[in-house]
N, C-alpha and C. Protein backbone atom coordinates (compact mmCIF):
# COMPACT_ATOMS: atom_id res chain seq x y z
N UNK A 1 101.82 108.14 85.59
CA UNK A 1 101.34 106.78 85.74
C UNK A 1 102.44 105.96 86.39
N UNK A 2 101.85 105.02 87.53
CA UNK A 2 103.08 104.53 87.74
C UNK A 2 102.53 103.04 87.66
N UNK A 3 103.55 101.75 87.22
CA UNK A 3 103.57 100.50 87.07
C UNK A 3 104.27 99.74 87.98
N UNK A 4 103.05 99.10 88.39
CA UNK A 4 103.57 97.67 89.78
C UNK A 4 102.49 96.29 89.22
N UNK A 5 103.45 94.65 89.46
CA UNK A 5 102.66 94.12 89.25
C UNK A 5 101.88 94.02 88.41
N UNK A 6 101.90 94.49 87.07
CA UNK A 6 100.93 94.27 85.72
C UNK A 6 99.82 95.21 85.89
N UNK A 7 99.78 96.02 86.77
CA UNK A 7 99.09 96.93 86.89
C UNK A 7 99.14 98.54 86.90
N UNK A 8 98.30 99.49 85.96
CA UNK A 8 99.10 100.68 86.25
C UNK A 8 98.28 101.74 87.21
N UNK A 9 98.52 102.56 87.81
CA UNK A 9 97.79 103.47 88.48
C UNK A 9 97.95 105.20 88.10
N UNK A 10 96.54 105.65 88.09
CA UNK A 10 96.49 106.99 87.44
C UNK A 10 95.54 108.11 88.31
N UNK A 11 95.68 109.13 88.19
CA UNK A 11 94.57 109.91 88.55
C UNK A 11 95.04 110.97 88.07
N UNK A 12 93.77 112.14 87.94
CA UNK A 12 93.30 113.24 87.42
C UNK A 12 93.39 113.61 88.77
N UNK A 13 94.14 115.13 88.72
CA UNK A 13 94.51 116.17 90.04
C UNK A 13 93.77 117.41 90.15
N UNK A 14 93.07 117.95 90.77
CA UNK A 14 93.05 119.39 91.21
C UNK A 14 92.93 119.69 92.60
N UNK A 15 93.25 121.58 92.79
CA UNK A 15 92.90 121.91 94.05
C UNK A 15 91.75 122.89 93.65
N UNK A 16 91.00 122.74 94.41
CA UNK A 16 89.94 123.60 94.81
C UNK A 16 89.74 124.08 95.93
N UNK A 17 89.78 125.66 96.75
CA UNK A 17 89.51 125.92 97.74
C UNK A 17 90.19 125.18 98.61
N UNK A 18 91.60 124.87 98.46
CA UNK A 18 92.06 124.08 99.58
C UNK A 18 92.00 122.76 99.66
N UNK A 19 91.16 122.07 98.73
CA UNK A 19 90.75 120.93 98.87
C UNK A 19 91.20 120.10 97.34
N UNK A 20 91.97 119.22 97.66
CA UNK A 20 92.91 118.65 96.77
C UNK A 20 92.21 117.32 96.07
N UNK A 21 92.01 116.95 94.88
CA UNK A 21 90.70 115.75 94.19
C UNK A 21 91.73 115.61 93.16
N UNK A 22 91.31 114.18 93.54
CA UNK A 22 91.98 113.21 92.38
C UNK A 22 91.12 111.64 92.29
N UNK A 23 91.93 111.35 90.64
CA UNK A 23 91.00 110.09 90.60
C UNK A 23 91.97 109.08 90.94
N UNK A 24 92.18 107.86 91.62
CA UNK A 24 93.01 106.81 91.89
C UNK A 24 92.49 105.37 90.84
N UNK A 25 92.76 105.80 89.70
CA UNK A 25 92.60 104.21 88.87
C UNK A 25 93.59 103.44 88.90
N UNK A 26 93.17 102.02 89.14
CA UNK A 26 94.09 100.89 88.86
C UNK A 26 93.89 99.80 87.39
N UNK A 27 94.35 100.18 86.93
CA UNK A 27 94.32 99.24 85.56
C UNK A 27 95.43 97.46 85.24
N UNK A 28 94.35 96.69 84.70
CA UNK A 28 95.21 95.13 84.59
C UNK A 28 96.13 95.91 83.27
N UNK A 29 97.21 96.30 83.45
CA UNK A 29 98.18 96.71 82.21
C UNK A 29 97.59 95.35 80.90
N UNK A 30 97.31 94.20 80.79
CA UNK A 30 97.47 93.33 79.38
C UNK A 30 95.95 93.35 79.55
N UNK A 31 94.98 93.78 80.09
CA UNK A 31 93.45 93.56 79.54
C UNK A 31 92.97 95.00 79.44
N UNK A 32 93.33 96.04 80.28
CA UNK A 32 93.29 97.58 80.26
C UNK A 32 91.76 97.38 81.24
N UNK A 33 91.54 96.37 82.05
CA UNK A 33 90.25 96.34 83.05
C UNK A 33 90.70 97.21 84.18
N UNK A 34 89.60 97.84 84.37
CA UNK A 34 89.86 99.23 85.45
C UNK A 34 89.55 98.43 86.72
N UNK A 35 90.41 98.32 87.37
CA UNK A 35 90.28 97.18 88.54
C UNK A 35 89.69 98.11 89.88
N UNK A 36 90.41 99.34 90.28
CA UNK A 36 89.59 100.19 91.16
C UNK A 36 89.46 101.86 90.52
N UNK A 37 88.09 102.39 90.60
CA UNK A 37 88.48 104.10 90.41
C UNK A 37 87.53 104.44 91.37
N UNK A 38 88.14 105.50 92.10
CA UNK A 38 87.66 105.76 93.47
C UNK A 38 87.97 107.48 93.66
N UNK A 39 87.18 108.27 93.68
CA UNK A 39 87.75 109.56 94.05
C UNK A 39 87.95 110.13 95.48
N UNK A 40 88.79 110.91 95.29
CA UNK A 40 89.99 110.80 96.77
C UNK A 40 89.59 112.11 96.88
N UNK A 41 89.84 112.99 98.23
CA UNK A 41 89.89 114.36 98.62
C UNK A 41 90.54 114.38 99.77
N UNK A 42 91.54 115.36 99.66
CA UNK A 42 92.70 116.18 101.05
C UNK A 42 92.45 117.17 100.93
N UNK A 43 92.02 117.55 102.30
CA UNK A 43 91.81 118.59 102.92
C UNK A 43 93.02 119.51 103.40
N UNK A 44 93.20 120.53 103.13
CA UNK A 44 94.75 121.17 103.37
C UNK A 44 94.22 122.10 104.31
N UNK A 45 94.92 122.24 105.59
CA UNK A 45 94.12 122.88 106.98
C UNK A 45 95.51 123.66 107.43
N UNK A 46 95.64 124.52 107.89
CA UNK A 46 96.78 125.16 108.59
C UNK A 46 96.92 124.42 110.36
N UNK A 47 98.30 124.61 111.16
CA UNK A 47 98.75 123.67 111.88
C UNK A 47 97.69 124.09 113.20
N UNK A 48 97.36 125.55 113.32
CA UNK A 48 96.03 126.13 113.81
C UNK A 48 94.88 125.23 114.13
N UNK A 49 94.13 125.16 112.57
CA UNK A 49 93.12 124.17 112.85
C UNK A 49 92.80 123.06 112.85
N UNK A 50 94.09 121.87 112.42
CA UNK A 50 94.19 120.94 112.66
C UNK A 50 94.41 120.79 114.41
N UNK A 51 94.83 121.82 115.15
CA UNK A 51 95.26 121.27 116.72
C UNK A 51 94.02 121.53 117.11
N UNK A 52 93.53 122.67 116.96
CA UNK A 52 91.97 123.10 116.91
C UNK A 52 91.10 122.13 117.24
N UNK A 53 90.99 121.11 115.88
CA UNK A 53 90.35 120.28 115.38
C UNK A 53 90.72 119.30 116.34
N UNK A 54 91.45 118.65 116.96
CA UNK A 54 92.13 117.58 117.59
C UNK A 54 92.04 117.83 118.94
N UNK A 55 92.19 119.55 119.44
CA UNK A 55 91.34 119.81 120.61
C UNK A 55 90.28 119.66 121.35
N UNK A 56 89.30 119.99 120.47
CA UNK A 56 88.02 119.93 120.43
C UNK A 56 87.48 118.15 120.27
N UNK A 57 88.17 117.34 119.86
CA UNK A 57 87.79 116.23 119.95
C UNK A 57 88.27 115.49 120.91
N UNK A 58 88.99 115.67 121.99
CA UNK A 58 89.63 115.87 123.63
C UNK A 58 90.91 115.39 123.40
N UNK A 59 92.06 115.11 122.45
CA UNK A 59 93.26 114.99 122.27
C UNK A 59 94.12 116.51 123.27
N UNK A 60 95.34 115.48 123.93
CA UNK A 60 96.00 116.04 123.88
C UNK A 60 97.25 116.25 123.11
N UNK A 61 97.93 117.48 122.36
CA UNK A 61 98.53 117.00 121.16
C UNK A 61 99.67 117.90 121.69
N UNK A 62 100.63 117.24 120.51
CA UNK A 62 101.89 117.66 120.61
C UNK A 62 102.60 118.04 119.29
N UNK A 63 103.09 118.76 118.55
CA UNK A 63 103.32 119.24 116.96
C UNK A 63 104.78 119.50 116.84
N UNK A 64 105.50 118.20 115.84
CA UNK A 64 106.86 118.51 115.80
C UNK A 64 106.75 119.19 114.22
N UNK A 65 108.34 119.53 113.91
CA UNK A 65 108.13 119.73 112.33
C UNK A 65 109.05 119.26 111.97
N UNK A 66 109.11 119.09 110.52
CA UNK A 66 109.87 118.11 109.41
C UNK A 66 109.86 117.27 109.87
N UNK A 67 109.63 116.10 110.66
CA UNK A 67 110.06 114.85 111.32
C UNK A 67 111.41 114.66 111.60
N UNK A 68 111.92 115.79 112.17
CA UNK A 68 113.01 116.03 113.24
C UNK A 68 112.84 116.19 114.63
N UNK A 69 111.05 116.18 114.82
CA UNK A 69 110.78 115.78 115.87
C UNK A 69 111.43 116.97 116.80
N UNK A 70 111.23 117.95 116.79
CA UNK A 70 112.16 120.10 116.69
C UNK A 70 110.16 120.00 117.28
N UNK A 71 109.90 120.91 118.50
CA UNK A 71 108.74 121.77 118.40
C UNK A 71 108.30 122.45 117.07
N UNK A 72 107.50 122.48 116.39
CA UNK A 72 106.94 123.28 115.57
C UNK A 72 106.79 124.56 115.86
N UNK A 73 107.06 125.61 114.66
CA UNK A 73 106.83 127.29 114.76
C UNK A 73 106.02 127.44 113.59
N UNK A 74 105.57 129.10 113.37
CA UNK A 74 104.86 128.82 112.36
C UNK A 74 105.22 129.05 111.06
N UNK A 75 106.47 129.06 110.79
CA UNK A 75 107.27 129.07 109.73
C UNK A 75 107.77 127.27 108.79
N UNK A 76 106.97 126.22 109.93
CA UNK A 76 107.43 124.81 109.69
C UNK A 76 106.24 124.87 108.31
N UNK A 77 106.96 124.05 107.61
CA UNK A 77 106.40 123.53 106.65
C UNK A 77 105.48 122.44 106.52
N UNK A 78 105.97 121.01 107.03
CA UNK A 78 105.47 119.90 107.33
C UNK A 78 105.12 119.77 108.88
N UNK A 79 104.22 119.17 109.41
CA UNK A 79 104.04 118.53 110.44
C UNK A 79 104.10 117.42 111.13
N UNK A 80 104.40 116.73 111.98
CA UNK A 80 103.90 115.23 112.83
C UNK A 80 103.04 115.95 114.01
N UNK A 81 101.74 115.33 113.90
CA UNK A 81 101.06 115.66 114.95
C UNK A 81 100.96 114.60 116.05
N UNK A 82 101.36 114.28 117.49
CA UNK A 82 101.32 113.40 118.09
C UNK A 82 100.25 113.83 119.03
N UNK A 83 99.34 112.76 118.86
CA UNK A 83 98.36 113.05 119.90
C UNK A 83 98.08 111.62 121.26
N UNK A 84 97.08 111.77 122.00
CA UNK A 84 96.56 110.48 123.19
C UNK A 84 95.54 111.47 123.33
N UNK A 85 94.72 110.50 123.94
CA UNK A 85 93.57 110.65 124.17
C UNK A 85 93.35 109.80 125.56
């Protein structure tokens, strides 16, 4: 849980099939009124079908890794995908 502003924020986590769900509640910490709950989903895609994906929608893209802004291999962990269209 984390606390900002008199307010706290929470969610319930899982992965399923790749696909990451959680709940995002915001609570008034002194009335306990659930101000937003909204369920969230990330999609976890390899660097493949995200360019794939970004291809096919007429981007031309460019894939650094760690945000060292280094070409990406397929041993990178994180991505920045820079695309134009």
């Amino acid at each position: 849980m984390m606390l900002f502003d008199g307010y706290s924020l929470m969610g319930a986590i899982g992965l399923v099939d790749g696909i990451y769900t959680f709940y995002e509640t915001v609570k008034n910490v002194n009335t306990g009124e659930v101000v937003i709950r909204e369920k969230m989903q990330l999609k976890f895609r390899t660097q493949e079908e995200i360019r794939d994906s970004l291809q096919k929608a007429g981007y031309s893209i460019q894939v650094y890794r760690d945000w060292e802004f280094k070409q990406a291999t397929g041993e990178t962990k994180s991505f920045v995908f820079h695309c134009t269209k």
